[in-house]
Protein backbone atom coordinates (compact mmCIF):
# COMPACT_ATOMS: atom_id res chain seq x y z
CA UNK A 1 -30.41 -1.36 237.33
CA UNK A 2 -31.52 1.08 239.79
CA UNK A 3 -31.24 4.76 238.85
CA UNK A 4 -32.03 8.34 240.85
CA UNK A 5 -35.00 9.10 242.96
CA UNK A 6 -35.99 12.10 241.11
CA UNK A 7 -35.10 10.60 237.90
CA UNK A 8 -37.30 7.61 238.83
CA UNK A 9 -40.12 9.33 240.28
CA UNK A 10 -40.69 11.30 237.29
CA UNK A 11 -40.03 8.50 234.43
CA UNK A 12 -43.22 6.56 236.86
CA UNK A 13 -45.33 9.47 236.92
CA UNK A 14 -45.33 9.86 233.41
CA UNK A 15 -45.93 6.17 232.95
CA UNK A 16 -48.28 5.82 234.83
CA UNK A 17 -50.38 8.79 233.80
CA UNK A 18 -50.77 8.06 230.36
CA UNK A 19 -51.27 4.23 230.77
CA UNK A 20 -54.23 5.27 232.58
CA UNK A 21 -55.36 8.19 229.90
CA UNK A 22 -55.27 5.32 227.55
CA UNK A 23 -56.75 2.76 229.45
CA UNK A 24 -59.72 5.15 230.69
CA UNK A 25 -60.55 6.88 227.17
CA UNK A 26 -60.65 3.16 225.90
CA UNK A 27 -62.69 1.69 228.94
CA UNK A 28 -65.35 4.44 227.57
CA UNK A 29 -65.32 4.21 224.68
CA UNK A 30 -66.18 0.19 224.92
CA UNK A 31 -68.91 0.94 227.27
CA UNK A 32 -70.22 3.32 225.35
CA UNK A 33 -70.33 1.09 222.57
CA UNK A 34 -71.90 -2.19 224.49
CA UNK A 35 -74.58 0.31 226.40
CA UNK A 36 -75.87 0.99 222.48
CA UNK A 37 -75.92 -2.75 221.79
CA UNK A 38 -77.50 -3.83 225.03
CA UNK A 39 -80.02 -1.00 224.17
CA UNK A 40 -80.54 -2.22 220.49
CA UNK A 41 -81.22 -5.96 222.57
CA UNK A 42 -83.54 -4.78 224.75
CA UNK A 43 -85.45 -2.14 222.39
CA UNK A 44 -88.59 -4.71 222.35
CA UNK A 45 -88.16 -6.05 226.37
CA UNK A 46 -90.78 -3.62 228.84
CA UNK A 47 -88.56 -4.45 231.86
CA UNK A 48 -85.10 -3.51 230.25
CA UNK A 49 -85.13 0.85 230.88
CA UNK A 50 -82.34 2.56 229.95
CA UNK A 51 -81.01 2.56 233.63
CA UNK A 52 -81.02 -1.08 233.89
CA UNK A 53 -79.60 -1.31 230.46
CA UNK A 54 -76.70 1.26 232.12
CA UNK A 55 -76.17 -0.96 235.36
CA UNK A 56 -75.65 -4.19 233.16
CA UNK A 57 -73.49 -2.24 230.67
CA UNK A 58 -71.45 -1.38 233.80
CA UNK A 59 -71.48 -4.81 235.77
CA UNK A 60 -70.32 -6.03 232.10
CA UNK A 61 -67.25 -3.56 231.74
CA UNK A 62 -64.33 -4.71 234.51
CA UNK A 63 -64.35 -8.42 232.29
CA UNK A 64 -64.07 -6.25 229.29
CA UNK A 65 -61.40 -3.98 231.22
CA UNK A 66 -59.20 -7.29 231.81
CA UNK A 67 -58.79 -8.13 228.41
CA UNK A 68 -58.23 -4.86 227.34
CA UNK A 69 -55.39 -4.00 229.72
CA UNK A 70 -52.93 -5.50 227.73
CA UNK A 71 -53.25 -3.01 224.90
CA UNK A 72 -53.30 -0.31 227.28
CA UNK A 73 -49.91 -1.10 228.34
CA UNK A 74 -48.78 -1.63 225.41
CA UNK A 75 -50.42 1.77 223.68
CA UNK A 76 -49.62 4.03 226.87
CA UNK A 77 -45.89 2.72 227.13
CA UNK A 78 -45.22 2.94 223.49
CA UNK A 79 -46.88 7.17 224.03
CA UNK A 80 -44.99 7.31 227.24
CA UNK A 81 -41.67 7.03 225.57
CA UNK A 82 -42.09 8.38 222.24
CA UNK A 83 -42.83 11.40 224.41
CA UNK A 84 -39.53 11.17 226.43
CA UNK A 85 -37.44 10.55 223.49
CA UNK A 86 -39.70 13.38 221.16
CA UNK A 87 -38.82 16.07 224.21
CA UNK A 88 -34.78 14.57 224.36
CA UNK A 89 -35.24 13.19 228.21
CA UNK A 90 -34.17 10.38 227.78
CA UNK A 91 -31.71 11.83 225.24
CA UNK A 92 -29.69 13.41 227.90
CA UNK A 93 -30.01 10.24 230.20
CA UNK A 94 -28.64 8.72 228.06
CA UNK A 95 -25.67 10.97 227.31
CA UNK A 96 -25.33 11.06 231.61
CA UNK A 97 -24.39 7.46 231.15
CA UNK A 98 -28.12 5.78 232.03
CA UNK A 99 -28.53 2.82 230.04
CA UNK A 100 -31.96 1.76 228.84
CA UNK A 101 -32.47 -1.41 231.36
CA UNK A 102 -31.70 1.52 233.93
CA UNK A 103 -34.54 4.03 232.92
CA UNK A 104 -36.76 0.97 231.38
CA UNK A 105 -36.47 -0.40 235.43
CA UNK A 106 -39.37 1.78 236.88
CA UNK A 107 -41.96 1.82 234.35
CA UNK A 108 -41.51 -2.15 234.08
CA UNK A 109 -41.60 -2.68 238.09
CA UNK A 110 -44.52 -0.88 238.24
CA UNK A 111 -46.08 -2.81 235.39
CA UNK A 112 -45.14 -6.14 237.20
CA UNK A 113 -47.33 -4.55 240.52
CA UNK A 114 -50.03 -3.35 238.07
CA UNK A 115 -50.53 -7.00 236.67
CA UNK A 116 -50.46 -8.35 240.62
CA UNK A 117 -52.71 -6.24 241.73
CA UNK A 118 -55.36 -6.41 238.69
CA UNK A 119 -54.83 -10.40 239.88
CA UNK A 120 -55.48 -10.36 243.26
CA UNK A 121 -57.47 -7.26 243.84
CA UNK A 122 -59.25 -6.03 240.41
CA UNK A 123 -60.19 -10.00 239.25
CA UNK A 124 -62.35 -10.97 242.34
CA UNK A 125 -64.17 -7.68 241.98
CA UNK A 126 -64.30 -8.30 238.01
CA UNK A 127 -65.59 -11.48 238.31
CA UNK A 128 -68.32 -11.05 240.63
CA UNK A 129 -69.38 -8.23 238.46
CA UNK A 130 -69.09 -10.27 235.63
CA UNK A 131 -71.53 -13.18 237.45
CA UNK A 132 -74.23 -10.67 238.26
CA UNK A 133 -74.17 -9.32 234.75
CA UNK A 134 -74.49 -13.22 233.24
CA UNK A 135 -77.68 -13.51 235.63
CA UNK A 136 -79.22 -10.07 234.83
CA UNK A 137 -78.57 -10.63 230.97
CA UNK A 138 -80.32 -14.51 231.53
CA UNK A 139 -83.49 -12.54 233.12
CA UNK A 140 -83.88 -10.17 230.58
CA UNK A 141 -83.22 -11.72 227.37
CA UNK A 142 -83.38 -15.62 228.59
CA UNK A 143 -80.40 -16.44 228.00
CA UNK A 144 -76.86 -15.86 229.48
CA UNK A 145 -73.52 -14.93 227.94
CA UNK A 146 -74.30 -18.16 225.21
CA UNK A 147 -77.03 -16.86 223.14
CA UNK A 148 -79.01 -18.91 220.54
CA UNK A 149 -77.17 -22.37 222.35
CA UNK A 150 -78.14 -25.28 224.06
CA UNK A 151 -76.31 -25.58 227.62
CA UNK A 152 -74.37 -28.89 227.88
CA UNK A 153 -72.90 -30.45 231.00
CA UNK A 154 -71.96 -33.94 232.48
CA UNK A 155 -72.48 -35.73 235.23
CA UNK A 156 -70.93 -38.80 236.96
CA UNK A 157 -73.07 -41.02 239.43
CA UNK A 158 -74.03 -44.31 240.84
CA UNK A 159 -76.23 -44.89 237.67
CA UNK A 160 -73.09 -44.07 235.61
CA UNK A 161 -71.85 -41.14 233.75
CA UNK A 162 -73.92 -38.28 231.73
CA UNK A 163 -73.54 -35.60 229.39
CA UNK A 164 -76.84 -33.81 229.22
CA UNK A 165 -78.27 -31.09 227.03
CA UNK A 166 -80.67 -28.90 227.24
CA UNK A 167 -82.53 -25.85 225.24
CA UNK A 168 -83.30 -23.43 228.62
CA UNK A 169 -82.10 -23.06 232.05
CA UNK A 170 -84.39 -21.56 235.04
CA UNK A 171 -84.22 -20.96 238.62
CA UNK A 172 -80.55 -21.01 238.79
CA UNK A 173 -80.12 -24.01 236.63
CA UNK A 174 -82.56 -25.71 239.19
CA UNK A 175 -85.09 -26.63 236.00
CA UNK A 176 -84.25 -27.18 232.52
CA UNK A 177 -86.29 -27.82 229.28
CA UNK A 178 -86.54 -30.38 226.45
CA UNK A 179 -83.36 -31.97 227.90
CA UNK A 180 -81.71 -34.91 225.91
CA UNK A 181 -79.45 -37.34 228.38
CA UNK A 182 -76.95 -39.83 227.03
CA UNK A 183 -76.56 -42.29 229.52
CA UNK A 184 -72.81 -44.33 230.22
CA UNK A 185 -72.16 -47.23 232.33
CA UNK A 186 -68.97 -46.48 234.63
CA UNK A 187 -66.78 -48.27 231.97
CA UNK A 188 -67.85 -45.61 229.70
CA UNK A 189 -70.25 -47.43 227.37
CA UNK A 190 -72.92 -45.94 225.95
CA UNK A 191 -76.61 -47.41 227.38
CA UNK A 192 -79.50 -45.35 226.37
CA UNK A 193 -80.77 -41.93 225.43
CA UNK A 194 -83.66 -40.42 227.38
CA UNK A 195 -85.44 -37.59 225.72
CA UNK A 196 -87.68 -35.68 228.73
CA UNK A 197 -89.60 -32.35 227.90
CA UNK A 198 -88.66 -31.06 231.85
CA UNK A 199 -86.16 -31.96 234.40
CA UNK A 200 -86.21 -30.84 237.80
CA UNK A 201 -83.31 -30.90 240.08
CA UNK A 202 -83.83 -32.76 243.77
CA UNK A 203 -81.90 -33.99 246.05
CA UNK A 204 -79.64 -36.93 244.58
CA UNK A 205 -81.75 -36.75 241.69
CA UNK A 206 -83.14 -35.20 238.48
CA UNK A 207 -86.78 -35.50 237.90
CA UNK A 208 -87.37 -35.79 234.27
CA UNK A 209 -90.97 -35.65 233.28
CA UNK A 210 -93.04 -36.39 229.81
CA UNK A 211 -90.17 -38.08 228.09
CA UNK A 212 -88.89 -41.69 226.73
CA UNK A 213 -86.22 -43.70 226.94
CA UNK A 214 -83.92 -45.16 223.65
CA UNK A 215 -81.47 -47.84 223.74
CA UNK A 216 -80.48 -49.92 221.38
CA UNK A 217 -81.77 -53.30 222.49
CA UNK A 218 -85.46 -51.91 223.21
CA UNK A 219 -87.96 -50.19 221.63
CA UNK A 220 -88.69 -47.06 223.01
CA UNK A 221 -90.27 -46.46 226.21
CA UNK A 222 -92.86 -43.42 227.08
CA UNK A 223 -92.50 -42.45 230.97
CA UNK A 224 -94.68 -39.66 232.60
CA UNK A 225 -91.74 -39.39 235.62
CA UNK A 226 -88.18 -41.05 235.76
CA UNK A 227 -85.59 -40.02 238.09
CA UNK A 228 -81.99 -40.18 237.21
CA UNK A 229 -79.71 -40.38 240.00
CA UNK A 230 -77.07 -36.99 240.30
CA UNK A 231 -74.14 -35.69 242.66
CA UNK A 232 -74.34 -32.47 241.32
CA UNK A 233 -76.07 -29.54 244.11
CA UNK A 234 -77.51 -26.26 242.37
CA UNK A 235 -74.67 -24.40 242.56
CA UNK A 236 -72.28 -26.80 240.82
CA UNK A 237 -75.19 -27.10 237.86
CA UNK A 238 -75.30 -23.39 237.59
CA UNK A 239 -71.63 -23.05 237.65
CA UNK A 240 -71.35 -25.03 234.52
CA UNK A 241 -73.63 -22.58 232.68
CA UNK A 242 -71.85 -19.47 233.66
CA UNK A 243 -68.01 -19.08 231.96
CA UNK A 244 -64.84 -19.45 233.66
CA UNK A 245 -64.14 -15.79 233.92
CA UNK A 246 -67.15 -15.35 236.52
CA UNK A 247 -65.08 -17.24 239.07
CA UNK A 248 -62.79 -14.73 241.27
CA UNK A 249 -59.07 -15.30 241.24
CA UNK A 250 -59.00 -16.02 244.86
CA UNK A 251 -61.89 -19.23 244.25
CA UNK A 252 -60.44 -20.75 241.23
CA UNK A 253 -58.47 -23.34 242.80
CA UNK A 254 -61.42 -24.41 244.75
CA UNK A 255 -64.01 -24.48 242.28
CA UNK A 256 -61.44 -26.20 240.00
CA UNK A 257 -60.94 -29.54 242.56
CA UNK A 258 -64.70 -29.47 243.65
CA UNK A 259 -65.53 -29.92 239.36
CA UNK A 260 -63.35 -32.29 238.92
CA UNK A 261 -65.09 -34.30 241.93
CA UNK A 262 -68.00 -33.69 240.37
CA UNK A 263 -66.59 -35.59 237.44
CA UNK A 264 -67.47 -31.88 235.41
CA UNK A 265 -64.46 -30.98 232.80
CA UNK A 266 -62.54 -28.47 234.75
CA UNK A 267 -59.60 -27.39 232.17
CA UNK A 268 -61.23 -24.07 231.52
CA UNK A 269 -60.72 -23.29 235.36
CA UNK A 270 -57.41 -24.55 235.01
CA UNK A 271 -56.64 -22.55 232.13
CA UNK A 272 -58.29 -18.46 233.79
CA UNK A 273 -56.22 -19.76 237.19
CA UNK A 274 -53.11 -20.09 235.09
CA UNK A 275 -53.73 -16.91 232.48
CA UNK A 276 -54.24 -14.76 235.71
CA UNK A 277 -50.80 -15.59 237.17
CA UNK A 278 -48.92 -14.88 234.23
CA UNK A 279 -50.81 -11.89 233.35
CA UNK A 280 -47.82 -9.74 234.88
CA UNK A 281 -45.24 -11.07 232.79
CA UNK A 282 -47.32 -10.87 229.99
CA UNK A 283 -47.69 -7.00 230.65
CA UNK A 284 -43.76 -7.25 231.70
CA UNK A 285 -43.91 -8.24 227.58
CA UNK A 286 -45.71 -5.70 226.42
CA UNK A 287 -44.09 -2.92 227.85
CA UNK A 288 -40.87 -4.41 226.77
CA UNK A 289 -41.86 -4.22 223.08
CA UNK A 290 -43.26 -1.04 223.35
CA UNK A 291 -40.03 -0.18 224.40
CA UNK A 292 -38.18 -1.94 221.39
CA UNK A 293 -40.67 -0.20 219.23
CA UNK A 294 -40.33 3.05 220.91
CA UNK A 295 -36.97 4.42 221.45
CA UNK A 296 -35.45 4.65 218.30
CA UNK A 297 -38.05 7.35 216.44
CA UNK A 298 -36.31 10.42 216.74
CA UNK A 299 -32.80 9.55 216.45
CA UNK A 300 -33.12 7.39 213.24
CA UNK A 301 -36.70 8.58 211.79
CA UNK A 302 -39.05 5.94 210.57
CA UNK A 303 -42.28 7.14 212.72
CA UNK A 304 -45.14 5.83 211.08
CA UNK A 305 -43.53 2.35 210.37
CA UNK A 306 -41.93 1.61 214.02
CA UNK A 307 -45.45 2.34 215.32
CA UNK A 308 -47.47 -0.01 213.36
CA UNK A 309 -44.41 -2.46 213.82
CA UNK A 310 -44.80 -1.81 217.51
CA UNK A 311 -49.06 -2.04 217.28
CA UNK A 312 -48.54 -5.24 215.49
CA UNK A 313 -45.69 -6.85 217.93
CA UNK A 314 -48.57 -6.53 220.24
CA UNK A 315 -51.53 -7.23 218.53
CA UNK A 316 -49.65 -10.63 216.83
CA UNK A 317 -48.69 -11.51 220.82
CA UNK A 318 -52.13 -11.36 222.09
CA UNK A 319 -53.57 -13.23 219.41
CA UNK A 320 -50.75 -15.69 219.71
CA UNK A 321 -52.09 -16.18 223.24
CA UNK A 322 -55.67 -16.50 222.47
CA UNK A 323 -54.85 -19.31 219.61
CA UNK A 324 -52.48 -21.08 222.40
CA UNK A 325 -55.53 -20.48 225.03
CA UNK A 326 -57.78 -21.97 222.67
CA UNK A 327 -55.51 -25.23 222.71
CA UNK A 328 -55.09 -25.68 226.09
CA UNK A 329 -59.23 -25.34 226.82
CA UNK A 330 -59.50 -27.97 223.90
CA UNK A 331 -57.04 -30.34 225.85
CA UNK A 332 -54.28 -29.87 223.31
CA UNK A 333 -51.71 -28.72 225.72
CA UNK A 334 -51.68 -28.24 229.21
CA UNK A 335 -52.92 -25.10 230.92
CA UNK A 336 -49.78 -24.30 232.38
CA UNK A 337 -48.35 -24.38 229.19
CA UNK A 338 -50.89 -22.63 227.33
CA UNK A 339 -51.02 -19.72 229.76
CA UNK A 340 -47.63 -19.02 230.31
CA UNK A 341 -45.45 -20.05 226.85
CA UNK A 342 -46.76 -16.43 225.25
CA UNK A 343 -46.12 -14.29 228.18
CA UNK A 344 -42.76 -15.78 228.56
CA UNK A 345 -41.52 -15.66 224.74
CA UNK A 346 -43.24 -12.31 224.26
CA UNK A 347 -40.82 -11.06 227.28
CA UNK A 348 -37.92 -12.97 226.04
CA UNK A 349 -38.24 -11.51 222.42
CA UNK A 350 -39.32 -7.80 223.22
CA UNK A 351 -35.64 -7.83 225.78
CA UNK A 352 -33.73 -9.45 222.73
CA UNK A 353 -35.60 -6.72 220.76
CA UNK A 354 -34.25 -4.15 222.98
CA UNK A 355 -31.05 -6.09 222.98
CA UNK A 356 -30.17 -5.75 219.70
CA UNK A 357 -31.80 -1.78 219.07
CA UNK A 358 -30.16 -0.39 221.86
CA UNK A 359 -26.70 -2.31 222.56
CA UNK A 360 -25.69 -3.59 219.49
């Protein structure tokens, strides 16, 4: 599998030079794009200039940069080798005796490193960007990354287990407004609904002030102050407001266990912990159909219809792995499963692919 320095060298370089042309004429032209909405937002908000508007359209970008990446790799691999083949390079490796899993080798290892590094390295940054945009965007317009929605979380403690819901967030998730609990015993029986216009979180406890209390044996009760015991902190609260994706790579696992403790639904942690580790074989899989898609233009003609065969290989795999996503955060399937079953057929069928175009 391994083929000539030189030979390798130069197959990288021009990999890896227009992956990134792609990627970066992309990245701007998404940021570009947002800056004008966030703009269009913010036309009637004092405090919003266009240089804030510019910082938040930036802080906003890396999250946007992760999902895009696939489609870089598999756009800049599928112009990387039409390229080869249009100029005969890989022509005459060919006729030296290099096979394609020999000349395929570099741009695919560094693909692998790519996706590693965009997991470890690139995803803590990303997501800590991605947390200071969610609490820029919630002090500007009021609301976070879930416009126009009520925030909804649970709860489990020695009064039982709630979900509560409420129509605004402040101080970090700290106070919330015209909140709705539904109360459970430990069993998981429903008890009462308290209806409070503010709730305040203490120690141990939520404060919930101007409200009543429904249940279905009782007529309903008017309190000025009731406290409702909780083993959630501030941080935990606010954590269930902001997404998944705002958590760095490095901190899932953690965040994960201490939710689940909490007694918090913790599958969409589950679910970004297992996407990010089999992000590099799902680039491995793009590459490999861009390949498929790729190597066969000049030699048997067909341009225009290999590409958008190639554009929708890729396009069909990522949306294949945002349906299967979408099933594993709705308990469906597993996390494991949904995170790794379309990287992992996507790489089996793009080699098979290549299989069949290149060896018979």
């Amino acid at each position: 599998m391994i083929i000539g320095l030189t030979l390798g060298r130069y197959l990288s370089a021009r990999f890896v030079k227009t992956v990134l042309a792609v990627f970066l004429t992309i990245i701007s032209l998404v940021y570009l794009i947002d800056f004008i909405e966030m703009l269009r937002r913010a036309i009637n908000i004092p405090e919003a200039s266009a240089g804030t508007i510019a910082g938040l359209s930036l802080l906003r970008i890396p999250a946007v940069a992760e999902q895009i990446l696939p489609f870089a790799v598999l756009f800049g691999a599928m112009a990387a080798f039409v390229n080869l083949t249009r100029r005969l390079e890989l022509v005459v490796a060919r006729a030296s005796g290099i096979s394609v899993w020999q000349f395929m080798f570099p741009p695919l290892l560094i693909t692998f490193l790519a996706g590693v590094i965009s997991v470890t390295v690139f995803n803590p940054v990303s997501a800590e960007m991605k947390m200071r945009a969610e609490h820029l965007e919630a002090r500007l317009f009021g609301t976070g990354s879930n416009p126009d929605k009520s925030v909804w979380f649970r709860q489990r403690s020695v009064d039982g287990q709630a979900l509560i819901k409420a129509m605004q967030a402040s101080d970090a998730g700290s106070k919330l407004t015209d909140v709705t609990v539904y109360l459970y015993d430990p069993e998981g029986h429903f008890l009462e609904r308290i209806e409070a216009k503010r709730a305040t979180l203490l120690p141990g406890a939520w404060k919930l002030e101007d409200g009543r209390v429904i249940s279905a044996l009782e007529e309903p009760q008017s309190f000025g102050t009731n406290m409702l015991a909780t083993n959630l902190t501030q941080d935990e609260v606010m954590r269930s407001f902001n997404s998944a994706e705002s958590v760095p790579f490095w901190q899932l696992p953690k965040v994960r266990d201490e939710t689940e403790s909490a007694g918090l639904d913790a599958t969409s942690y589950s679910l970004q912990y297992q996407s990010l580790l089999a992000r590099p074989l799902l680039l491995v899989a793009m590459v490999l159909i861009a390949a498929a898609f790729s190597l066969r233009f000049f030699r048997f003609g067909g341009i225009t219809r290999m590409i958008s065969s190639g554009v929708g290989a890729g396009f069909v795999l990522y949306v294949a792995t945002k349906f299967v996503a979408n099933l594993g955060g709705t308990g469906l399937i597993s996390p494991p499963v949904a995170a790794w079953s379309p990287a992992l057929v996507g790489s089996l069928l793009g080699a098979l692919a290549l299989l069949h175009l290149e060896d018979g």
